[in-house]
Protein backbone atom coordinates (compact mmCIF):
# COMPACT_ATOMS: atom_id res chain seq x y z
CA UNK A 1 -16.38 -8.69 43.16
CA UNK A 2 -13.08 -7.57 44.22
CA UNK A 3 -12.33 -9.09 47.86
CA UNK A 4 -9.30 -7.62 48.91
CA UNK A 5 -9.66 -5.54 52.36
CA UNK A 6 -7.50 -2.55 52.04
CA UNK A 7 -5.43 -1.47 55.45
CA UNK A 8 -6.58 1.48 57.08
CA UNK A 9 -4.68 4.62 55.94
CA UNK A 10 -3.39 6.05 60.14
CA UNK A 11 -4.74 9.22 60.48
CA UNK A 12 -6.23 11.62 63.64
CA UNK A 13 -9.70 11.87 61.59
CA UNK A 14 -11.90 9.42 63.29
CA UNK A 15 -13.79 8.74 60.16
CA UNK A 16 -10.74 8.32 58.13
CA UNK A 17 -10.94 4.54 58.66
CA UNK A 18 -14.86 3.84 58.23
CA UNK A 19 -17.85 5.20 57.69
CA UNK A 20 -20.41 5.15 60.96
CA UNK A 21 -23.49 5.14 58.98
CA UNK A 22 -23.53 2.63 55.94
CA UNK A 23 -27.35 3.22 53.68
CA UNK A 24 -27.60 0.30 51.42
CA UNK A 25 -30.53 1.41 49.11
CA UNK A 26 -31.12 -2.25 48.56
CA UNK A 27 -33.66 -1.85 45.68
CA UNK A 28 -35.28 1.74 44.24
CA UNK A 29 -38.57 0.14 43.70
CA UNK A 30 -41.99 1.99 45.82
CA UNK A 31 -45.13 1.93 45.82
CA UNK A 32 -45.25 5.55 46.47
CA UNK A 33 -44.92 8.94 44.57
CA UNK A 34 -43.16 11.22 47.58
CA UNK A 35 -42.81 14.78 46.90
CA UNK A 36 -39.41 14.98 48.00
CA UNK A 37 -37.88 11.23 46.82
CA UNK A 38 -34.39 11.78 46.42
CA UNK A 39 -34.62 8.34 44.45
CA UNK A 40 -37.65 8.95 42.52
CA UNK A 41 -38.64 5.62 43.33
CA UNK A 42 -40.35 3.82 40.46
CA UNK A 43 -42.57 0.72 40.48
CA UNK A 44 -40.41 -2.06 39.70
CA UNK A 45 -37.44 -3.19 40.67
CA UNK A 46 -34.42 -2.27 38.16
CA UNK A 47 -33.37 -5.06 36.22
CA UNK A 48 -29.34 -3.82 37.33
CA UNK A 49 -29.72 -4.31 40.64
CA UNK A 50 -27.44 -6.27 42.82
CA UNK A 51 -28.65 -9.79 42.66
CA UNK A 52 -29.17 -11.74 45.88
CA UNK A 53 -25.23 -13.31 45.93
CA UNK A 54 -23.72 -9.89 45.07
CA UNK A 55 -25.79 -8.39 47.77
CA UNK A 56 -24.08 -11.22 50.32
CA UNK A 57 -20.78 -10.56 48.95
CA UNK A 58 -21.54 -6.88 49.42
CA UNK A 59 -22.42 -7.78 53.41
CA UNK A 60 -19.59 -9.81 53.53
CA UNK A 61 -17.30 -6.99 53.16
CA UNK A 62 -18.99 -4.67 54.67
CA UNK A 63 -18.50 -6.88 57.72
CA UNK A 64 -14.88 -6.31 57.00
CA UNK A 65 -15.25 -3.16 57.21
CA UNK A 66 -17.14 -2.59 60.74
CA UNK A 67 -19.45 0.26 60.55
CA UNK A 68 -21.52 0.95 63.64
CA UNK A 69 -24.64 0.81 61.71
CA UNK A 70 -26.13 -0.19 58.53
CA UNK A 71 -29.32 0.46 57.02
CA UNK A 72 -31.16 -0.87 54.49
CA UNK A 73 -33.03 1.41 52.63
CA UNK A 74 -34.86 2.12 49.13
CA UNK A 75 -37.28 3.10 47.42
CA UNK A 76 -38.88 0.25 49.36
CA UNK A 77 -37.03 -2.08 50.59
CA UNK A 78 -39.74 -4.79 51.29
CA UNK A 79 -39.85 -4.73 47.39
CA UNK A 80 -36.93 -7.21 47.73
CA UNK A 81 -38.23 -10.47 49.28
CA UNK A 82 -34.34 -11.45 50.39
CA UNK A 83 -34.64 -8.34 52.61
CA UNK A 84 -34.74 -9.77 55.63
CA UNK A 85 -32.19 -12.63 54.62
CA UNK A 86 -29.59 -9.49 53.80
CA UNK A 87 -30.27 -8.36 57.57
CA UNK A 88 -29.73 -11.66 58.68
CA UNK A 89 -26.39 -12.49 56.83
CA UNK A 90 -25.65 -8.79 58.73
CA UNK A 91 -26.08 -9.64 62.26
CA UNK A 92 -24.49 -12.62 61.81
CA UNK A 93 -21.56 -11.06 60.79
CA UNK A 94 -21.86 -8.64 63.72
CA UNK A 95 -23.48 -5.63 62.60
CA UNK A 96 -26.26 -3.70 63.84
CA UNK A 97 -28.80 -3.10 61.09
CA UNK A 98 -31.61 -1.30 60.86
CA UNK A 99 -34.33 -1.03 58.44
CA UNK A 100 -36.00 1.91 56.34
CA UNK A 101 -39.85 0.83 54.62
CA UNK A 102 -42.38 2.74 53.29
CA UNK A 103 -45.88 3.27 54.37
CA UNK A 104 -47.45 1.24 52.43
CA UNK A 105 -49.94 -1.52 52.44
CA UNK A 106 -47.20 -3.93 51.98
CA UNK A 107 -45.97 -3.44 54.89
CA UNK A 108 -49.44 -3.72 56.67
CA UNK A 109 -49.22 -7.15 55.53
CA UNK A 110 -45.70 -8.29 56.66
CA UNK A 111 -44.31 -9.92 60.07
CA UNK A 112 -42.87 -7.48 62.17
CA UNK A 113 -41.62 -10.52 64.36
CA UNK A 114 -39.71 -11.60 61.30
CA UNK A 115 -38.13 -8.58 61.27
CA UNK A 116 -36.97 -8.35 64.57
CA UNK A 117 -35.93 -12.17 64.34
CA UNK A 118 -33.79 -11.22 61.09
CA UNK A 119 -31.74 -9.25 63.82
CA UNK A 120 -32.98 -5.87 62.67
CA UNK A 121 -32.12 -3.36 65.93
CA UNK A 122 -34.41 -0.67 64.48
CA UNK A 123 -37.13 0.17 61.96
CA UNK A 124 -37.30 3.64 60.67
CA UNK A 125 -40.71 5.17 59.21
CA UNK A 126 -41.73 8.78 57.45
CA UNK A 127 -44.27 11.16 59.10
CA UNK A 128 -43.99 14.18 56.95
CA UNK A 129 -47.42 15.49 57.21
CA UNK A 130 -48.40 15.99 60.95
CA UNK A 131 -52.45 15.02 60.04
CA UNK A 132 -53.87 12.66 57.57
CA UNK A 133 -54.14 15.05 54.87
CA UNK A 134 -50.48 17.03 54.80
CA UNK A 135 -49.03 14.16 55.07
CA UNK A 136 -51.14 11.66 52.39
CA UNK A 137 -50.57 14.58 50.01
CA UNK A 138 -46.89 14.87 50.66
CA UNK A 139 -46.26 11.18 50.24
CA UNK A 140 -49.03 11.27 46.98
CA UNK A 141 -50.97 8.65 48.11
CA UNK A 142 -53.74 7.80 50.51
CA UNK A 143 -53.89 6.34 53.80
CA UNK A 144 -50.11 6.18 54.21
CA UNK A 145 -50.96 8.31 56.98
CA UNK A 146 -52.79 5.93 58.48
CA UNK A 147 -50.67 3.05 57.66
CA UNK A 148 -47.75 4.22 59.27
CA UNK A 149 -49.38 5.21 62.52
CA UNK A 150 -50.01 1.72 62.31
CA UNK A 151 -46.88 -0.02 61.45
CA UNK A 152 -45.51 2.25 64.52
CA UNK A 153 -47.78 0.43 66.85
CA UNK A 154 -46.96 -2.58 64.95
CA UNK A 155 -43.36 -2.15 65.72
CA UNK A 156 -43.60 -1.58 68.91
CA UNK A 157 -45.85 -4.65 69.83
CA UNK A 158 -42.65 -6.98 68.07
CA UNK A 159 -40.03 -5.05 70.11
CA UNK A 160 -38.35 -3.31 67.69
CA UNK A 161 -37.15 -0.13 68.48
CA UNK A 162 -38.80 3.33 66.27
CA UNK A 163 -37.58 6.11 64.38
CA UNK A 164 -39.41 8.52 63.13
CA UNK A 165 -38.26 10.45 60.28
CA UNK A 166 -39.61 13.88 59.37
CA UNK A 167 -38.60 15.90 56.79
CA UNK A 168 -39.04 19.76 57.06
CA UNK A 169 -39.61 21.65 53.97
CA UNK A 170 -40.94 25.95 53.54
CA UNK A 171 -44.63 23.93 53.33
CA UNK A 172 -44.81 22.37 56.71
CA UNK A 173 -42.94 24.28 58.93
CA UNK A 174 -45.79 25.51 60.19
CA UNK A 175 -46.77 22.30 61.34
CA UNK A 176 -43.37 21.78 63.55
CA UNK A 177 -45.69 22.42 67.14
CA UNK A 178 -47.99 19.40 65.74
CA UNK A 179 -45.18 16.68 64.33
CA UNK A 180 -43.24 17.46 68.30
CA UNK A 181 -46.97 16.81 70.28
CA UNK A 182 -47.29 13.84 67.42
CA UNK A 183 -43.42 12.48 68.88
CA UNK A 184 -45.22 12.82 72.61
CA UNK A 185 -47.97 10.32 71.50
CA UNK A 186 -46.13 8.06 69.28
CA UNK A 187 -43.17 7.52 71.45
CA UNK A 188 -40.36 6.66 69.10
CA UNK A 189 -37.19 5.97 69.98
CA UNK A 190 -35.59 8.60 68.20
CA UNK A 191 -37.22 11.46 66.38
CA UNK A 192 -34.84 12.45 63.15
CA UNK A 193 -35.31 15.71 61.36
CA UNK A 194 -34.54 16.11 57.96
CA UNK A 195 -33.75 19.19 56.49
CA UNK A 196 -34.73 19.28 52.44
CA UNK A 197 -31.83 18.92 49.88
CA UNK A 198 -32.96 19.97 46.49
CA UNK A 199 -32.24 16.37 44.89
CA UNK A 200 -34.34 13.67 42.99
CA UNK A 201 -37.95 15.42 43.00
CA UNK A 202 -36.91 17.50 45.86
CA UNK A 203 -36.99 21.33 44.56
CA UNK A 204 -34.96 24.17 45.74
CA UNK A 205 -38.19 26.38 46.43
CA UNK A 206 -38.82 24.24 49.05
CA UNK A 207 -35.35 24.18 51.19
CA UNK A 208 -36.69 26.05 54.37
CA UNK A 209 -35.30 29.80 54.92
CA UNK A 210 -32.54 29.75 57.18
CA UNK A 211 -34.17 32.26 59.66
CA UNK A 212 -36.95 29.92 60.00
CA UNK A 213 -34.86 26.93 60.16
CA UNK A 214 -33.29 28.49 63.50
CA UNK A 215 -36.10 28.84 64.89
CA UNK A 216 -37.11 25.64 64.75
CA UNK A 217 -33.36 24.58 65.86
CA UNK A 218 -33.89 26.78 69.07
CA UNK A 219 -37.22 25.06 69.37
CA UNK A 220 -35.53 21.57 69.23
CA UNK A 221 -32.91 22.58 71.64
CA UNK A 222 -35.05 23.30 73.96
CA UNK A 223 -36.43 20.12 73.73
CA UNK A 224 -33.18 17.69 73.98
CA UNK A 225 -32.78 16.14 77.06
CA UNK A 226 -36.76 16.81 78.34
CA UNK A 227 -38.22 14.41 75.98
CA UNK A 228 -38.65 10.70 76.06
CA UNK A 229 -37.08 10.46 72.66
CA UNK A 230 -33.76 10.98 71.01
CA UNK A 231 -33.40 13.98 68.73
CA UNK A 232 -31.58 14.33 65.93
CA UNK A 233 -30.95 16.03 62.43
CA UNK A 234 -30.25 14.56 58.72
CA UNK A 235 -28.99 17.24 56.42
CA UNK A 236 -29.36 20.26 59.53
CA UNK A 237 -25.40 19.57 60.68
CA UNK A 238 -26.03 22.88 62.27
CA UNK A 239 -28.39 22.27 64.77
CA UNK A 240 -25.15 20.99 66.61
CA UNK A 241 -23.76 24.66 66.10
CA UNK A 242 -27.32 25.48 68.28
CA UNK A 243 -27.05 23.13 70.74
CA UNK A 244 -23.22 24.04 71.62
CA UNK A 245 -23.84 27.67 71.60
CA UNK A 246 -26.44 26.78 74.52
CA UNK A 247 -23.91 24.22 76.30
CA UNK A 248 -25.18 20.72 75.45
CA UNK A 249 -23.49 17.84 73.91
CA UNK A 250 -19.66 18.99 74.73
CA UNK A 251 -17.41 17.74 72.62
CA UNK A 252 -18.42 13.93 72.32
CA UNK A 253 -21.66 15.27 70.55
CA UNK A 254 -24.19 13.17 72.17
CA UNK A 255 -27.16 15.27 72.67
CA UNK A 256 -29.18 12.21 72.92
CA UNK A 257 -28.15 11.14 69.65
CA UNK A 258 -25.72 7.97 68.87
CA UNK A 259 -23.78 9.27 65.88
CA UNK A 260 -20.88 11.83 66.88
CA UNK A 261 -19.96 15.00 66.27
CA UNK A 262 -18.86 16.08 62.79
CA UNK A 263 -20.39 13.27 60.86
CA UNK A 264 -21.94 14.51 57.31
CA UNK A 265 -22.06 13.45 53.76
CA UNK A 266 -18.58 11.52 53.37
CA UNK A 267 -17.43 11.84 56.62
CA UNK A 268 -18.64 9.09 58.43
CA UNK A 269 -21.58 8.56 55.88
CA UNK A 270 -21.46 6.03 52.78
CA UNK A 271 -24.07 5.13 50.39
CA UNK A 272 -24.62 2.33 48.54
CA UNK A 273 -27.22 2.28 45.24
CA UNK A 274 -29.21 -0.29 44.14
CA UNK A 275 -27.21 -1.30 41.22
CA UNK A 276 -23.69 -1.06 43.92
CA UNK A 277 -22.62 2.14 43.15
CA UNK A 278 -21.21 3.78 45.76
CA UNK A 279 -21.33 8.20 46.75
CA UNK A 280 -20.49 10.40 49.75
CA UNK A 281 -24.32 10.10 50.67
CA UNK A 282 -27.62 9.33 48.96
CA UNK A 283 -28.48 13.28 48.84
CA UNK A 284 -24.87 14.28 47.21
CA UNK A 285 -24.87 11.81 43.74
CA UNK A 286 -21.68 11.85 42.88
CA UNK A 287 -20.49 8.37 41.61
CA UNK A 288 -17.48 7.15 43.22
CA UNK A 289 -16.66 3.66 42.25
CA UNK A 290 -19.08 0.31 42.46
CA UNK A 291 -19.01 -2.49 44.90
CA UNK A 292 -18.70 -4.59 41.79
CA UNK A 293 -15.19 -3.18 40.87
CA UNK A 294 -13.93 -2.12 43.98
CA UNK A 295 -13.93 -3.14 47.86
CA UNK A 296 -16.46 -0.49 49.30
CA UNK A 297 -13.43 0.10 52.02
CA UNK A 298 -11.50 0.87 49.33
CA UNK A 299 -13.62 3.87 47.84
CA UNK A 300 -14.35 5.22 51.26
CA UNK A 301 -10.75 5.29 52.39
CA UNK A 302 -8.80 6.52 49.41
CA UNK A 303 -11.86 8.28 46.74
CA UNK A 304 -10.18 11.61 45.83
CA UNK A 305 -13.57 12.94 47.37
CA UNK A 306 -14.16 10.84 49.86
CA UNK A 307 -10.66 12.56 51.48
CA UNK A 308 -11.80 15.88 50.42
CA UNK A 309 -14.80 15.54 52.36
CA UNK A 310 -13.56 14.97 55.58
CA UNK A 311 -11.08 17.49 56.06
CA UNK A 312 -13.12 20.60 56.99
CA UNK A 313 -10.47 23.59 56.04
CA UNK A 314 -11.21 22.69 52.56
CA UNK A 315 -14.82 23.59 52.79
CA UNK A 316 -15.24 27.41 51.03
CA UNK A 317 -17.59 30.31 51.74
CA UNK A 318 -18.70 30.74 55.08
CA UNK A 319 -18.58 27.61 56.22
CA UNK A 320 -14.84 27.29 55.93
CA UNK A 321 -14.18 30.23 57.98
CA UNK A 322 -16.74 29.03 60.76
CA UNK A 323 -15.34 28.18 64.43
CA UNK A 324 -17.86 25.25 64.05
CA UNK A 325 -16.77 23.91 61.15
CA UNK A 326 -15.47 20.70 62.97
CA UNK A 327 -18.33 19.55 64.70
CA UNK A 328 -20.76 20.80 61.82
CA UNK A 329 -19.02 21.45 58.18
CA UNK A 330 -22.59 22.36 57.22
CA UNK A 331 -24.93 19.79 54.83
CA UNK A 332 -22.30 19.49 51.57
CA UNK A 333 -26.05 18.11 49.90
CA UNK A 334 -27.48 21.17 50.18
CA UNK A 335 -24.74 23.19 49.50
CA UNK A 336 -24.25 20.93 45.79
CA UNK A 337 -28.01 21.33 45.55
CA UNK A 338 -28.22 24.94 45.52
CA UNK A 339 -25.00 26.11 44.38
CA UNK A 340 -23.12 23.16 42.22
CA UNK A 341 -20.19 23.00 44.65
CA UNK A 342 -20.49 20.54 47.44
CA UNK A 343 -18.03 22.79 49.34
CA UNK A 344 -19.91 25.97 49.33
CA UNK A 345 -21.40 26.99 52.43
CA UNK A 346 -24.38 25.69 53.41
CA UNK A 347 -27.41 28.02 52.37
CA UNK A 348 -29.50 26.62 55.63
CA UNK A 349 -27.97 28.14 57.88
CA UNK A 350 -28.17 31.79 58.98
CA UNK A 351 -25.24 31.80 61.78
CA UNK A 352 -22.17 34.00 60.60
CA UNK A 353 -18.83 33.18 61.74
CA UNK A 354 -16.72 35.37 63.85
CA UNK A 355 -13.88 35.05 61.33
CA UNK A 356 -14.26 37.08 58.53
C-alpha cells in the first residue's frame, strides 16, 4: 500500500484538507435481508476484502490523516472477528471511532464491555420500524426488533454512548409521532434520521415526497434543543435550510449535532468499501481510487470529484441557485439516485430559492 502522506492543498474550504466523517465498511457480510441495504449485504464475507494487515495499514494512514470520527460499518461488521482489534489500533492512534452492527443475534451474544474497552466512543443501531412488526418486516427478519431494543439497553449498561438510526421512507412516515415517543423511552444519545437514497435495494418509489418530508423537518425543528437527545439528518442536508429559516444553529451549525454545517457526500464525508475502494459516500458509488493503490488522503484531497463536490456553485438545478446552498448543497445521493447527475438538485426538498 502506497504510504506517502500527501500535503494539504491551502484552501478557505474547511473540508478541503480532510474528511470529518470517515465510514470504513469493514466487511459487507449480514445476517440480514434490509429493505433498503445500500450494500445488499450477503452472507459471507467477500473473499476481496481487505485482509487484517491491509486493514492496519489502512488505520495507519488514516491516522495520518486526522478525521474527527471514524466508523466502522458493514454489512455487519461483527462478521469480522478483528473488529474490535481495528478499533483498537484506532484509538491508539488517536481517533475517535465508533461502531455500526446489526440487530442480530450475534450481537446478543457479544461483550459490549469489549467494545467499549476496544476504545469505541459510540455504537450506532437501526430502528426503522417504530413496533415489532414494521420494523421486523423492514429489516426481513424476525425479532431484530426485539434484539435491538436490547442491545440498546445493553449498551447503555457498558457505557457506551447510543445512536439511533432511523431511516424514513413514503411507508413509515406515518409512523414519525411513534419512532420520536420511541427516542423519549430509549434515550439515545443522538437520534439520526435518514432520508432514503434510491441505491443498493433501496427503490425510488420509496424516497419520501418532499411536502411530506417538510413536514416532518418542521416537526424535528421543533424538537431540537427540548429533547434529551441530539438530532440529526443523513441524506436530509436540508433540514439545516429548516432549522436556519427558524433561527437555530447560526452559522457554526450545531443544532445539537457534532458535525458542521455544509458537510455532505464528499465534502467532509469519505467512504471506504470492503475490498478498499474508496467514493464520495457509501450512498453515491462512484469509484474513486483504492486504499491499495493510493493514500486515502490522496483521493480525498485531489479526486477530480472529490474537488467538484465541495465547491457548491457547481451544483445545477435548483440547488445551485439556492441562498442555502453553503450550509446545505442538498443530498448529491439522492440527486444521482433519481436523476443520474450527482449535481442535480435534490428531489427531497420542496423549498424554492429566491434566485431564479
Amino acid at each position: 500500500m502506497v504510504a506517502v502522506l500527501p500535503q494539504p492543498t491551502p484552501a478557505k474550504d474547511p473540508f478541503a484538507e480532510r474528511p470529518f466523517l470517515v465510514f470504513w465498511e469493514v466487511t459487507r457480510a449480514c445476517a440480514l435481508a434490509c429493505q433498503h441495504c445500500r450494500a445488499e449485504a450477503q452472507s459471507k464475507r467477500h473473499p476481496k476484502e481487505l485482509s487484517e494487515a491491509e486493514a492496519f495499514d489502512l488505520v495507519d494512514q488514516l491516522a495520518e490523516l486526522k478525521p474527527p470520527m471514524l466508523i466502522l460499518t458493514g454489512g455487519d461488521p461483527l462478521m469480522r472477528r478483528d473488529v474490535l482489534s481495528i478499533a483498537r489500533r484506532a484509538t491508539d492512534a488517536g481517533m475517535r471511532v465508533g461502531l455500526s452492527p446489526s440487530g442480530t443475534a450475534r450481537l446478543m451474544h457479544f461483550d459490549f464491555n469489549a467494545i467499549r474497552e476496544a476504545g469505541i466512543e459510540r455504537i450506532s443501531l437501526s430502528l426503522d420500524g417504530a413496533s415489532k412488526e414494521t420494523h421486523d418486516a423492514f429489516r426481513g427478519v424476525s425479532g431484530t426488533f426485539d434484539r435491538t431494543i436490547a442491545a440498546v439497553e445493553m449498551a447503555h449498561a457498558a457505557g457506551l454512548s447510543v445512536q439511533i438510526n432511523t431511516t424514513l421512507t413514503r411507508s413509515n412516515l406515518h409512523e414519525f409521532d411513534a419512532f420520536r415517543d420511541l427516542m423519549f423511552e430509549l434515550k439515545p444519545a443522538m437520534w439520526s434520521v435518514f432520508v432514503l437514497v434510491p441505491t443498493g435495494r433501496a427503490q425510488a418509489n420509496e424516497v419520501p415526497e418532499p411536502e411530506e418530508l417538510e413536514k416532518i423537518f418542521e416537526q424535528m425543528a421543533d424538537l431540537v434543543g427540548n429533547t434529551p437527545f441530539a438530532i440529526k439528518t443523513t441524506e436530509g442536508h436540508h433540514f439545516r435550510r429548516v432549522l436556519a429559516q427558524r433561527g437555530k444553529g447560526g452559522t457554526k451549525g450545531r443544532q445539537g449535532m457534532r458535525s458542521p454545517l455544509g458537510i455532505r457526500d464528499g465534502r467532509g464525508v469519505m467512504f471506504i468499501s470492503h475490498t478498499g475502494v474508496v467514493s464520495p459516500s457509501g450512498f453515491l458509488p462512484f469509484q474513486c481510487g483504492t486504499v491499495r493503490e493510493h493514500h486515502p488522503a490522496w483521493i480525498y484531497r485531489k479526486h477530480p470529484l472529490f474537488v467538484s463536490l465541495r465547491n457548491s456553485d457547481a451544483l445545477g438545478g435548483k440547488c445551485g441557485r439556492c441562498e442555502f446552498r453553503n450550509i446545505c448543497g442538498g443530498s448529491r445521493a439522492r440527486a444521482y439516485g433519481v436523476s443520474g447527475d450527482a449535481f442535480a438538485a435534490d428531489p427531497s426538498c420542496s423549498y424554492q430559492p429566491e434566485r431564479q
